[in-house]
C-alpha atoms as a PDB file:
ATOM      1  CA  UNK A   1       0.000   0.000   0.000  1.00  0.00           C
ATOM      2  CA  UNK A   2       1.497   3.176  -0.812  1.00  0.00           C
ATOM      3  CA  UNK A   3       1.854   6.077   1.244  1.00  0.00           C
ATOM      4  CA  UNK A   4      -0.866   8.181  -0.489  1.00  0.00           C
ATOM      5  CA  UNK A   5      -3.379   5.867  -0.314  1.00  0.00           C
ATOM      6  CA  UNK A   6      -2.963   4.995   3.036  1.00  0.00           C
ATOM      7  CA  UNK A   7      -2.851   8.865   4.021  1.00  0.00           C
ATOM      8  CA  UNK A   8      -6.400   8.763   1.723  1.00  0.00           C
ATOM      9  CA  UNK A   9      -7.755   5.661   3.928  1.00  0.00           C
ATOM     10  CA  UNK A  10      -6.994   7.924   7.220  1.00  0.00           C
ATOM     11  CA  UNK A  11      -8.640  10.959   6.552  1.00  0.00           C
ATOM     12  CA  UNK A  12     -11.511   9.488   5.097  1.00  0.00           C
ATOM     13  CA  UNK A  13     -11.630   7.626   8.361  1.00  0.00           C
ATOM     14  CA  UNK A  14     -11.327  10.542   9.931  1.00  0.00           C
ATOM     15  CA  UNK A  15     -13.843  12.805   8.333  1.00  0.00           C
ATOM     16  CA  UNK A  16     -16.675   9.820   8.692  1.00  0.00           C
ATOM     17  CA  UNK A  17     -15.745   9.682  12.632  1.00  0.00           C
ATOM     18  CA  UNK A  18     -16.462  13.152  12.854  1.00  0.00           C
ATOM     19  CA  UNK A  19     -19.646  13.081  10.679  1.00  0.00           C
ATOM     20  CA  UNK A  20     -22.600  12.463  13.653  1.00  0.00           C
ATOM     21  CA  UNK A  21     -24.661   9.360  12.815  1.00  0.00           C
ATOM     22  CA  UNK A  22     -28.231  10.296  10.834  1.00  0.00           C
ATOM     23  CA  UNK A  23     -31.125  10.515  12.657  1.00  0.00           C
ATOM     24  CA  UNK A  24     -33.388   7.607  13.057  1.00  0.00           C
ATOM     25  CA  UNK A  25     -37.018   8.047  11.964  1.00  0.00           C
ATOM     26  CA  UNK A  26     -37.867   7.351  15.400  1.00  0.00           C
ATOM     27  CA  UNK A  27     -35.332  10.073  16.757  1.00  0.00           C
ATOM     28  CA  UNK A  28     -36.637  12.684  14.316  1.00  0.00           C
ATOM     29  CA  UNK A  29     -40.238  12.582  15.022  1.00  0.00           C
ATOM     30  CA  UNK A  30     -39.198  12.410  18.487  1.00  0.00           C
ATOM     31  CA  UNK A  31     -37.594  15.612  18.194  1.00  0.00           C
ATOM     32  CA  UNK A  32     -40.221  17.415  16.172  1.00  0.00           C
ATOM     33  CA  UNK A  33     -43.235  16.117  18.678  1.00  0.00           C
ATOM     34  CA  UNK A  34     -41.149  17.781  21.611  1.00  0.00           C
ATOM     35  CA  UNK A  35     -41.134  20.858  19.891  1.00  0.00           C
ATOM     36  CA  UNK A  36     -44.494  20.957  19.014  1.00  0.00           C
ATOM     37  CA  UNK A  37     -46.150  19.161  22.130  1.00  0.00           C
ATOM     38  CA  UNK A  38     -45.513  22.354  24.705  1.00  0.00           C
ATOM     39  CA  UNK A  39     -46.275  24.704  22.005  1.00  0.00           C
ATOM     40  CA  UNK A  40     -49.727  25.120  21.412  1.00  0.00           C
ATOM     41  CA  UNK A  41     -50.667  26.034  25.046  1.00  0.00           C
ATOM     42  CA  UNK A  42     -47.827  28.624  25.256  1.00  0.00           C
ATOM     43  CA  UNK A  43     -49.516  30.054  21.639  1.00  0.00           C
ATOM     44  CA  UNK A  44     -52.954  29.814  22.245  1.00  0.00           C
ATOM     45  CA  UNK A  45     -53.595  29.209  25.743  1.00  0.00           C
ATOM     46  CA  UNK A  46     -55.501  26.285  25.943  1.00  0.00           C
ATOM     47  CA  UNK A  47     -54.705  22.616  25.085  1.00  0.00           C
ATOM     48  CA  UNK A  48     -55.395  20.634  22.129  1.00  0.00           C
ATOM     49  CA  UNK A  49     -56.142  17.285  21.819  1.00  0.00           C
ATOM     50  CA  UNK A  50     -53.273  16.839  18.907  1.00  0.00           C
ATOM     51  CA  UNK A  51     -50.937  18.328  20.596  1.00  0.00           C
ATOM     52  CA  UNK A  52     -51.410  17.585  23.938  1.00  0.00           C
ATOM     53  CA  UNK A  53     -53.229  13.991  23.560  1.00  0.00           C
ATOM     54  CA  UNK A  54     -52.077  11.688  20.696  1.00  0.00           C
ATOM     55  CA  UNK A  55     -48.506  14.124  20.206  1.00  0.00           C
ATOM     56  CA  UNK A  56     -48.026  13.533  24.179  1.00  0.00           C
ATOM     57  CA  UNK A  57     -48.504   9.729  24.483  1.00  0.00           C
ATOM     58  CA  UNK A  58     -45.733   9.225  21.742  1.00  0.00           C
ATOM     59  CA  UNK A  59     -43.476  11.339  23.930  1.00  0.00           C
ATOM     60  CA  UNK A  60     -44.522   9.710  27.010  1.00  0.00           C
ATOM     61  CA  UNK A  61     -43.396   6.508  25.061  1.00  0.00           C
ATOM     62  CA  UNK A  62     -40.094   7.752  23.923  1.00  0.00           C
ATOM     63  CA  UNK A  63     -39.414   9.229  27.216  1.00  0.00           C
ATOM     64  CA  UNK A  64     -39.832   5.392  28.684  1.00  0.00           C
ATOM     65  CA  UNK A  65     -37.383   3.933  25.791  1.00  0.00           C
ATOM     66  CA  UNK A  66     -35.033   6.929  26.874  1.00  0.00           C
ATOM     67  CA  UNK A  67     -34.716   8.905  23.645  1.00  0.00           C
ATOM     68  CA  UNK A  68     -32.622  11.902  23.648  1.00  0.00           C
ATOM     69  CA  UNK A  69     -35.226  14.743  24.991  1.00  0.00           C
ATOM     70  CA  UNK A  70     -35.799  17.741  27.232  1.00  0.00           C
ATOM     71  CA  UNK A  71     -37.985  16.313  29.499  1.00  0.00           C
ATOM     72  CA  UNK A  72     -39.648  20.139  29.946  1.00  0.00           C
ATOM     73  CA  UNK A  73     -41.442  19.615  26.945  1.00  0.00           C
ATOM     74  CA  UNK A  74     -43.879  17.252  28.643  1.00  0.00           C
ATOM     75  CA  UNK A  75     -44.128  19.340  32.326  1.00  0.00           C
ATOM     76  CA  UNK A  76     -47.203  21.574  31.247  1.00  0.00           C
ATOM     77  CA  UNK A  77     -49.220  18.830  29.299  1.00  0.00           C
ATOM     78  CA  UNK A  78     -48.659  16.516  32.235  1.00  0.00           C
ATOM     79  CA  UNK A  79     -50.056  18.900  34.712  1.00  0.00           C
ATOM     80  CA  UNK A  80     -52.950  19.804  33.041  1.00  0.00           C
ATOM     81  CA  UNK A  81     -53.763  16.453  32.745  1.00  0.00           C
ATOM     82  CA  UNK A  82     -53.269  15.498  36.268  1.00  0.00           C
ATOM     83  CA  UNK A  83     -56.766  17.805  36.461  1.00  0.00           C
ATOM     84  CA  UNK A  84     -59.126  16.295  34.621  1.00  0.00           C
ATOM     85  CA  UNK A  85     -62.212  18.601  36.651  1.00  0.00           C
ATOM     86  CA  UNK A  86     -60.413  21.452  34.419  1.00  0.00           C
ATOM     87  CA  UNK A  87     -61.074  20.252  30.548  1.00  0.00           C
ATOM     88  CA  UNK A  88     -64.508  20.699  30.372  1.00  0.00           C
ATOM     89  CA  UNK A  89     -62.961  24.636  30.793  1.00  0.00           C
ATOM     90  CA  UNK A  90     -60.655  24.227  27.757  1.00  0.00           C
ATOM     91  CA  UNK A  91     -61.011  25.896  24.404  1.00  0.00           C
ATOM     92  CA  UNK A  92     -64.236  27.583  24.674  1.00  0.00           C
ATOM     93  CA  UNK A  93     -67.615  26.888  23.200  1.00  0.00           C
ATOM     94  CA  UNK A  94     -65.786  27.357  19.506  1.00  0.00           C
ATOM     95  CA  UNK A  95     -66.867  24.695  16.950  1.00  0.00           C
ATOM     96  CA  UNK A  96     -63.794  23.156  17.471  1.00  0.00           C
ATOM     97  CA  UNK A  97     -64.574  21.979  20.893  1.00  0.00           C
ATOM     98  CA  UNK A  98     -65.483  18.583  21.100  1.00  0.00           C
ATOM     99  CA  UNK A  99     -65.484  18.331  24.713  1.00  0.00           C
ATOM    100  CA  UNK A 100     -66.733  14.376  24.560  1.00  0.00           C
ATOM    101  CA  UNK A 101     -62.979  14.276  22.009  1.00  0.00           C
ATOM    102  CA  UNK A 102     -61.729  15.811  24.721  1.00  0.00           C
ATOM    103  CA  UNK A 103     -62.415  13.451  27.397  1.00  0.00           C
ATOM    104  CA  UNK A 104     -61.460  10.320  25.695  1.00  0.00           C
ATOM    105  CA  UNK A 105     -58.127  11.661  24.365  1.00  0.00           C
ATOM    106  CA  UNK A 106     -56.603  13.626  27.314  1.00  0.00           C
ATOM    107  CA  UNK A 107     -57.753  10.890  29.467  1.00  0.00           C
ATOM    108  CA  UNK A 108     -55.782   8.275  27.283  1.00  0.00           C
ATOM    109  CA  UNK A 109     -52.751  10.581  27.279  1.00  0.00           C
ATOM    110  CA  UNK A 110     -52.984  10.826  31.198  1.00  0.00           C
ATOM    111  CA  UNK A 111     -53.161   7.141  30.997  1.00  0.00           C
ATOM    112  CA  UNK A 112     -50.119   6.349  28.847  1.00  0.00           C
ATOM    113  CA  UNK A 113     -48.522   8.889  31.496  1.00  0.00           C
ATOM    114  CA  UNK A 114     -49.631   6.754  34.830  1.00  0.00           C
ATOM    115  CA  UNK A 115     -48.404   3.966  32.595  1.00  0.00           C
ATOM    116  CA  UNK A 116     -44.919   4.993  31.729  1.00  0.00           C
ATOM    117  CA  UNK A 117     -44.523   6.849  34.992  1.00  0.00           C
ATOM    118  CA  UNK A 118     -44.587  10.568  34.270  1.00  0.00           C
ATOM    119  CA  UNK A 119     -47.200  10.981  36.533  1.00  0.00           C
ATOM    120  CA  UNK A 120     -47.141   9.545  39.647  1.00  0.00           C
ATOM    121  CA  UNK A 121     -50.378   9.989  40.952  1.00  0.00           C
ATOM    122  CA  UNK A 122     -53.523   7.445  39.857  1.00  0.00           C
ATOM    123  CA  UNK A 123     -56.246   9.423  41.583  1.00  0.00           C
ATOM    124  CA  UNK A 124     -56.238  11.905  38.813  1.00  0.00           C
ATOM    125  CA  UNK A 125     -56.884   8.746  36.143  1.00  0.00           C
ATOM    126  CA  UNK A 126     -59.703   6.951  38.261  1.00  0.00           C
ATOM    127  CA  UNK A 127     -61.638  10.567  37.635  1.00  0.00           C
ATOM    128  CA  UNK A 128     -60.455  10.721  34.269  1.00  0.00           C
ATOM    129  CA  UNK A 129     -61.727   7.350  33.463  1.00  0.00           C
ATOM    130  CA  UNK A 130     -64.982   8.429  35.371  1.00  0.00           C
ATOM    131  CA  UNK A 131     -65.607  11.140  32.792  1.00  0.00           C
ATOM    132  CA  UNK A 132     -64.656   8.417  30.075  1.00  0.00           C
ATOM    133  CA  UNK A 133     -67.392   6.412  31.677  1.00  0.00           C
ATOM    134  CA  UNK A 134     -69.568   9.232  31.696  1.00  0.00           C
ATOM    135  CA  UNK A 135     -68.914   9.535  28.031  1.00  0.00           C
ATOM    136  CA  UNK A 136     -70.236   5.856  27.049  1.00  0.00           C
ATOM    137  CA  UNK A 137     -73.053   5.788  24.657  1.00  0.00           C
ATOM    138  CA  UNK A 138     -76.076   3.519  25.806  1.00  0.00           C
ATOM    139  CA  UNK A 139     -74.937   0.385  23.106  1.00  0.00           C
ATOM    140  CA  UNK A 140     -71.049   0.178  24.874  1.00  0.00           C
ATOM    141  CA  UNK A 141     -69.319   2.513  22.075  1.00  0.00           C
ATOM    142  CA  UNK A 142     -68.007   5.758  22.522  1.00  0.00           C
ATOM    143  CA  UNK A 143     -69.849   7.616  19.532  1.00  0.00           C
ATOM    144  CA  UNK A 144     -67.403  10.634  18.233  1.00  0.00           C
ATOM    145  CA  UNK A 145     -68.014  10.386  14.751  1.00  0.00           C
ATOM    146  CA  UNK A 146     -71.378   9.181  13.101  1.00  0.00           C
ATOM    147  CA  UNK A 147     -70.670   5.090  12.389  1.00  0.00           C
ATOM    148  CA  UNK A 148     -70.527   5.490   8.424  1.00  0.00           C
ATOM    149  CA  UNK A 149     -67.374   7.835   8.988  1.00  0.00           C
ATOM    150  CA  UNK A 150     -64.195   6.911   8.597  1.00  0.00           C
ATOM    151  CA  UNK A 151     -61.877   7.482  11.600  1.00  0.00           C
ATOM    152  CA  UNK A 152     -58.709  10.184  10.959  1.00  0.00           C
ATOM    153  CA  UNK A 153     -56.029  10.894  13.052  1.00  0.00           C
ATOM    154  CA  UNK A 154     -57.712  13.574  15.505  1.00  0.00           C
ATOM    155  CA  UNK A 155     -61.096  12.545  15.584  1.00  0.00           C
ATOM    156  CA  UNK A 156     -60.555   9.020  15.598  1.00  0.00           C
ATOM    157  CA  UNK A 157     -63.383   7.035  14.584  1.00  0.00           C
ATOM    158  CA  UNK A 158     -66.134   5.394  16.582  1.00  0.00           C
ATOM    159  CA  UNK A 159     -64.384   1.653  16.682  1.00  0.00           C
ATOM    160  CA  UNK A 160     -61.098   3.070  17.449  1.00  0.00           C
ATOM    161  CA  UNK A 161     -62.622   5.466  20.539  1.00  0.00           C
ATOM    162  CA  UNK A 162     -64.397   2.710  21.608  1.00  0.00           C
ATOM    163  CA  UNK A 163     -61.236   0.363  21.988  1.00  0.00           C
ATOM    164  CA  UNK A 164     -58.802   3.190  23.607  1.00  0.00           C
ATOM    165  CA  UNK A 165     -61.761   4.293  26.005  1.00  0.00           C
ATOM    166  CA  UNK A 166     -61.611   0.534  27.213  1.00  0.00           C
ATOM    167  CA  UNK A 167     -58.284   0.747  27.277  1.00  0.00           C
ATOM    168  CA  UNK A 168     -58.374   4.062  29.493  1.00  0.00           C
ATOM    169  CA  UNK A 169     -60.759   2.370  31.660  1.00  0.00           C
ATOM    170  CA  UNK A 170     -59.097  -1.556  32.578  1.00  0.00           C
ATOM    171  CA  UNK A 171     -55.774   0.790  32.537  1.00  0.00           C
ATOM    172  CA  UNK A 172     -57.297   3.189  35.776  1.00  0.00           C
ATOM    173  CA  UNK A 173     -59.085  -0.007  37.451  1.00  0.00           C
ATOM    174  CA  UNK A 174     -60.649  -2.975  35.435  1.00  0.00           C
ATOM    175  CA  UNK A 175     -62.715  -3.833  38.544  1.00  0.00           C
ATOM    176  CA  UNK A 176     -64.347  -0.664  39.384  1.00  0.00           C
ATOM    177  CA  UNK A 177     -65.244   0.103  35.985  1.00  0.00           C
ATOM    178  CA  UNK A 178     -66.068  -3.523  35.123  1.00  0.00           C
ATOM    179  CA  UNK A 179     -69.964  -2.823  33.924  1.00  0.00           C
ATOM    180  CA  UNK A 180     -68.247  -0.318  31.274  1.00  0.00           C
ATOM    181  CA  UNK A 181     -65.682  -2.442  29.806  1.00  0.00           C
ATOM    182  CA  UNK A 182     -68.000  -5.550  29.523  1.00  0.00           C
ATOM    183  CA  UNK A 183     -70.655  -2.907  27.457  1.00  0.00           C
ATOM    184  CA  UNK A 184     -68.425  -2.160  25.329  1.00  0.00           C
ATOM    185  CA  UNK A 185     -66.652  -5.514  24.594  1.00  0.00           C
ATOM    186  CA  UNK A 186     -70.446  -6.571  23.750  1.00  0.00           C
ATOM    187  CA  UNK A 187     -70.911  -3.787  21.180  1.00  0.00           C
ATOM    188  CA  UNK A 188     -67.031  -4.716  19.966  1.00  0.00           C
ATOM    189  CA  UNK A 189     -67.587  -8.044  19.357  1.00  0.00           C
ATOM    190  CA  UNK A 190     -70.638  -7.407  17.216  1.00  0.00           C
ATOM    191  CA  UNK A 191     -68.093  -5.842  14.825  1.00  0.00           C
ATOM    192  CA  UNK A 192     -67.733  -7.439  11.536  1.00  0.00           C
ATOM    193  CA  UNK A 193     -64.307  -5.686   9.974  1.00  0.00           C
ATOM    194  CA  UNK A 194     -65.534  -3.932   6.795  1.00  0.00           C
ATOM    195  CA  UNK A 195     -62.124  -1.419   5.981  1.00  0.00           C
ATOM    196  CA  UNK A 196     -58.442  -2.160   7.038  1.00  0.00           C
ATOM    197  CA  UNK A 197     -58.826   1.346   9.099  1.00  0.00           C
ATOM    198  CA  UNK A 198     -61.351  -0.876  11.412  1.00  0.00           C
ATOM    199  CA  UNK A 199     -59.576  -4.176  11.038  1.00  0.00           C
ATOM    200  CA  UNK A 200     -56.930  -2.539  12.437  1.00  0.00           C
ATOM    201  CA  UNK A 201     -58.784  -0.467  15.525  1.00  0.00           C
ATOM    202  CA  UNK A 202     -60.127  -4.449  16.516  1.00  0.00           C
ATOM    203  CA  UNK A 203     -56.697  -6.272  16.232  1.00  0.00           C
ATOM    204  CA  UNK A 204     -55.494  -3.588  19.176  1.00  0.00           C
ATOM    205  CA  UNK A 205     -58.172  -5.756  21.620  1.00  0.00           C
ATOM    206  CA  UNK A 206     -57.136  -8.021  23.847  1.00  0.00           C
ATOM    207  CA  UNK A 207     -57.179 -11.389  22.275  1.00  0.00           C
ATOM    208  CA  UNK A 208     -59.888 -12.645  24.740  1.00  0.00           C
ATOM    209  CA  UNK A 209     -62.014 -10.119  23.922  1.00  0.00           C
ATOM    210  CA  UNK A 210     -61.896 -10.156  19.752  1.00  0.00           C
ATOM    211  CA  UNK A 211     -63.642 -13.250  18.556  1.00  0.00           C
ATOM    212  CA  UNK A 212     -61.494 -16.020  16.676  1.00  0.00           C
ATOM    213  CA  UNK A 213     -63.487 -15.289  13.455  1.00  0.00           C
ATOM    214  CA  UNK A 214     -63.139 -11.460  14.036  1.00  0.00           C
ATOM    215  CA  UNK A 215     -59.149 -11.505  14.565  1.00  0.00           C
ATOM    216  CA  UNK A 216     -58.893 -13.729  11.182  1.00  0.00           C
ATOM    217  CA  UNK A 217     -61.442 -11.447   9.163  1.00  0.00           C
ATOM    218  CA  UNK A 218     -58.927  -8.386  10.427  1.00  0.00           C
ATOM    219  CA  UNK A 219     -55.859  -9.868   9.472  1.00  0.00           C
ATOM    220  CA  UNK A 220     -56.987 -11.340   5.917  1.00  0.00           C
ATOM    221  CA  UNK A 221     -58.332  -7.092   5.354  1.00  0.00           C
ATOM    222  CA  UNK A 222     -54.551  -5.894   6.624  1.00  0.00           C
ATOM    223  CA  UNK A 223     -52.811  -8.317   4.221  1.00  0.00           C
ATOM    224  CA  UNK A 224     -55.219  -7.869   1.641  1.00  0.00           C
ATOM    225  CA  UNK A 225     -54.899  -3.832   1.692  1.00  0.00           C
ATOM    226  CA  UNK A 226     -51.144  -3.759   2.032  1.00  0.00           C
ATOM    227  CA  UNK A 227     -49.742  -1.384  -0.674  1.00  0.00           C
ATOM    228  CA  UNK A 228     -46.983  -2.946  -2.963  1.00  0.00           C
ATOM    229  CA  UNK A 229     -44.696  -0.899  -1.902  1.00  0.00           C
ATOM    230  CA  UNK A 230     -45.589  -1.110   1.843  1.00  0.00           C
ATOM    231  CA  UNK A 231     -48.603   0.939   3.671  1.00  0.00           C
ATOM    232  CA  UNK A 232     -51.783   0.856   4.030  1.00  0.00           C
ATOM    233  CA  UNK A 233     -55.322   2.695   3.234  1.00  0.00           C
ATOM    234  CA  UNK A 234     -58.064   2.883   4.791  1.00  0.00           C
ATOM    235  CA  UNK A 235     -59.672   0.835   2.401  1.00  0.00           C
ATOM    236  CA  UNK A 236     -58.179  -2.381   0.329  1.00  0.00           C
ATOM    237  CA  UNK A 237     -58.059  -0.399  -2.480  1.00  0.00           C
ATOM    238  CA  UNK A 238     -56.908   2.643  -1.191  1.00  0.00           C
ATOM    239  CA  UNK A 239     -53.235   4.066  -1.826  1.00  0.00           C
ATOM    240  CA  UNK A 240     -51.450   4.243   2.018  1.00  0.00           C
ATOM    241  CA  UNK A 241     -51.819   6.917   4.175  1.00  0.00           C
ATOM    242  CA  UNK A 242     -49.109   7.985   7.241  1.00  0.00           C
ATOM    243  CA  UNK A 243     -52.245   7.027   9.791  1.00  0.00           C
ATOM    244  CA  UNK A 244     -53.347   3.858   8.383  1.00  0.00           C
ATOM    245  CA  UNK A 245     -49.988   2.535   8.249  1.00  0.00           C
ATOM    246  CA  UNK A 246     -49.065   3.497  11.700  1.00  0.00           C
ATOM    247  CA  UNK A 247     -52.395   1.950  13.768  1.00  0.00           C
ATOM    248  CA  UNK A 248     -51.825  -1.251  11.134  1.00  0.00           C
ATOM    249  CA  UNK A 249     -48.018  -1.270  12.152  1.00  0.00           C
ATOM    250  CA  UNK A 250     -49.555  -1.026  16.408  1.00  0.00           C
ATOM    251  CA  UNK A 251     -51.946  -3.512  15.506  1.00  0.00           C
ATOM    252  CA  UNK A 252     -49.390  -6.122  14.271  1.00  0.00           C
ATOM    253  CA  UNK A 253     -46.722  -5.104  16.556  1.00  0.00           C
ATOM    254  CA  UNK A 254     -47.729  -8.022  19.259  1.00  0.00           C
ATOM    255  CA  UNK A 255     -47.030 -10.046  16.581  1.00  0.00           C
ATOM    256  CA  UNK A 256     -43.966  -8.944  14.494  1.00  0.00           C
ATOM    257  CA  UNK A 257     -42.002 -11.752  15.692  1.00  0.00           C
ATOM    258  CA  UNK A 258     -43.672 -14.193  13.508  1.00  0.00           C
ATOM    259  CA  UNK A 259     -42.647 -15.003  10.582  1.00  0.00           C
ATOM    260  CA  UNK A 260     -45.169 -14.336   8.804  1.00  0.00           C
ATOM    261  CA  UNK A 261     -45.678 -10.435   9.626  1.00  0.00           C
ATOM    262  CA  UNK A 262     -42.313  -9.764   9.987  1.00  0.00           C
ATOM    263  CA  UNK A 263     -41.410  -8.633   6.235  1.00  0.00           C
ATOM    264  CA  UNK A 264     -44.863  -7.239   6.305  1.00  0.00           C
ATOM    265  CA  UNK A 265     -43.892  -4.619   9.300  1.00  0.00           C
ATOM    266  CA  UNK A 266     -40.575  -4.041   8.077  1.00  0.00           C
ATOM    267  CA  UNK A 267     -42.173  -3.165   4.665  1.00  0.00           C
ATOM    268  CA  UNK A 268     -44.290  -0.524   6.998  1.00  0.00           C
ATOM    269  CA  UNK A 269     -42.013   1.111   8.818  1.00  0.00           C
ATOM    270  CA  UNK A 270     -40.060   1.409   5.237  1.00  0.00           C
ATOM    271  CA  UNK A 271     -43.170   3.506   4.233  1.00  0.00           C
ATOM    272  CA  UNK A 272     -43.531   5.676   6.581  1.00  0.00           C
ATOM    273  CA  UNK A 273     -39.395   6.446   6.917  1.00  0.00           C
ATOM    274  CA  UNK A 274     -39.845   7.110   3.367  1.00  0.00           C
ATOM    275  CA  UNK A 275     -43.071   9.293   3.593  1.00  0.00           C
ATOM    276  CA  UNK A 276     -41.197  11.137   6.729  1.00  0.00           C
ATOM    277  CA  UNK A 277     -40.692  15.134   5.968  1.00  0.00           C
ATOM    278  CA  UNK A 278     -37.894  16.710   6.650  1.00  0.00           C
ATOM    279  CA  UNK A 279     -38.979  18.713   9.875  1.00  0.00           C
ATOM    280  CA  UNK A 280     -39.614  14.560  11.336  1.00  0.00           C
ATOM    281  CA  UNK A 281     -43.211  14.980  10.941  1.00  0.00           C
ATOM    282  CA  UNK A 282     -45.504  13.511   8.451  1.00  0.00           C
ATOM    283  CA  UNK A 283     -48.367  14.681   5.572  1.00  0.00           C
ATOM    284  CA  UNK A 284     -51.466  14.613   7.683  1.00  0.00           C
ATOM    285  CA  UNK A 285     -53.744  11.806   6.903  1.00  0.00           C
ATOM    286  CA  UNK A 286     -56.976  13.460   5.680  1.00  0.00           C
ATOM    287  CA  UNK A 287     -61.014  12.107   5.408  1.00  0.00           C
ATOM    288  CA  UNK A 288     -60.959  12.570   2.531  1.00  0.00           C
ATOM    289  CA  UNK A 289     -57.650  12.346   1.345  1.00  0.00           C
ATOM    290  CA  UNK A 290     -55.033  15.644   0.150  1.00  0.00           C
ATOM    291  CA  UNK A 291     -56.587  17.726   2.175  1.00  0.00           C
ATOM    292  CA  UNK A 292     -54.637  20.447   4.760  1.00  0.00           C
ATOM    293  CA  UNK A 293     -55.136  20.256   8.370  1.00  0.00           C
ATOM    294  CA  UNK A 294     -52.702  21.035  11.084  1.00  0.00           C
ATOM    295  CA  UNK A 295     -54.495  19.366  14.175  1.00  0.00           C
ATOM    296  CA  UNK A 296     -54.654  16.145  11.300  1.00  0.00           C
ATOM    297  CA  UNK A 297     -50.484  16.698  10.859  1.00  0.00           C
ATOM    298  CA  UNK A 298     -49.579  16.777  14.455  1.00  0.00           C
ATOM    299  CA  UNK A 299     -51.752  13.814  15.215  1.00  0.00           C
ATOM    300  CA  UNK A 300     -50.845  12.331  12.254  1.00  0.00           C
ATOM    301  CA  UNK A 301     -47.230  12.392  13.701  1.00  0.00           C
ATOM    302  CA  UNK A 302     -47.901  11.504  17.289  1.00  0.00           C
ATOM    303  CA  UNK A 303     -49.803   8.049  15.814  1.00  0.00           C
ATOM    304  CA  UNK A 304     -46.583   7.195  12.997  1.00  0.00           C
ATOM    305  CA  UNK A 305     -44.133   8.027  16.133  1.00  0.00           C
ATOM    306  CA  UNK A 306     -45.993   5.427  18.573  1.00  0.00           C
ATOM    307  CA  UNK A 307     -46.287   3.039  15.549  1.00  0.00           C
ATOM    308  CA  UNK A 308     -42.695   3.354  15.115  1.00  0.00           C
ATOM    309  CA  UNK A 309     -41.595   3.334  18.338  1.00  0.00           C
ATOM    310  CA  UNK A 310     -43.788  -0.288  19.490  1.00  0.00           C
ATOM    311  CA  UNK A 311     -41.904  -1.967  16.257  1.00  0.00           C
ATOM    312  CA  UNK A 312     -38.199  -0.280  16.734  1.00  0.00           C
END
């Protein structure tokens, strides 16, 4: 080897040493969702669901897997969920204030942080989950959107409330709120999967609660409406969406050691790396589709960062 080229090898070596690693997806959104979590409140002076509900539980996640973070950015959402007696006083009487929305989705955020242990306190979750209770339609859903509409990434959908409410609720105390949860597994299990969007909401329930037949109609929709080039729609036939990728990605994430769904997660998570914008968010995931909506992007983001995060 001659001298030149070796003194080439060593200060390519060198420069690529100095060069920091790139970002992760995972590490990106991260960083964009703590920018934008804390942000909202200071602006407007009130919370938001996106921001402060689906944006918060992916940071409450990533705080738990230790990702590179200021902490601060979660201090002012977590105490204003610690009182939930103070959301019915958020945002006005505006026609953006869906104070039912509300409940559900700052109650699951306060959940996620009981769960991860930002919040140490569960007394403020037992009356969150009382106002989720509250919130229960007589047939066991949780009814946000009328049933015909498809879920998005703010409002949710009525099958996907109805499975994180009874999540919020066996998560503050499964016993005490045991007439709740069984209403709504009733109306759950009467659910016959009709789009991957809901096929996907139903494979997030426990496995004794989703029916055999129900948990094989889901999965046939998800590997029926996976894009060929990885992502999913709402519908088989639909082109993927940031959203619909991510809850499919949670849904099979339980699972993504078989060997079956493996290739099939990687081939999400290369989607939504690929769909990532620069700033580590993503294009919000519109009903219908192409459409602009910033409380649609941040939520957007919060769901593809959880989605990434449970298959890292």
């Amino acid at each position: 080897m001659t001298t030149e080229l070796l003194a080439s090898i060593v200060c390519t070596a060198a420069v690529l040493a100095a060069e920091p690693p790139a970002a992760t997806p995972e590490a990106r959104a991260v960083a964009f969702l703590a920018r934008e979590v804390p942000r909202w409140a200071v602006q407007n002076e009130c919370y938001s669901c996106h921001n402060n509900g689906d944006a918060a539980r992916a940071l409450y996640r990533a705080a738990e897997l230790n990702f590179d973070f200021d902490r601060a950015a979660l201090a002012d959402t977590t105490e204003w969920l610690a009182h939930p007696e103070r959301w019915k006083d958020n945002g006005g009487e505006g026609e953006f204030s869906d104070k039912k929305l509300a409940d559900v989705q700052f109650a699951a955020a306060l959940a996620e942080a009981v769960r991860t242990g930002a919040a140490k306190e569960r007394t403020p979750l037992l009356r969150a989950a009382e106002l989720v209770a509250a919130r229960q339609d007589a047939d066991g859903s949780w009814i946000i959107q009328p049933d015909a509409a498809l879920g998005s990434p703010a409002t949710w959908g009525r099958t996907l409330a109805t499975v994180i409410s009874r999540q919020t609720l066996a998560a503050a105390d499964a016993k005490r709120f045991a007439a709740a949860i069984r209403r709504a597994d009733g109306w759950l299990r009467k659910r016959e999967p009709q789009t991957v969007f809901e096929a996907a909401a139903l494979l997030l329930l426990p496995e004794d609660v989703a029916t055999k037949e129900q948990r094989e109609a889901s999965l046939s929709l998800v590997h029926r409406g996976e894009d060929a080039g990885g992502g999913w729609g709402p519908y088989v036939t639909s082109a993927p969406e940031p959203f619909d990728t991510a809850l499919v990605l949670l849904a099979l994430a339980p699972r993504a050691s078989d060997a079956e769904i493996r290739p099939v997660v990687r081939r999400g998570r290369a989607y939504l790396a690929q769909t990532q914008l620069e700033d580590g968010s993503w294009p919000e995931t519109t009903r219908p589709a192409g459409a602009e909506s910033y409380a649609q992007r941040i939520s957007t983001a919060g769901w593809a960062t959880l989605a990434l995060l449970a298959t890292k």
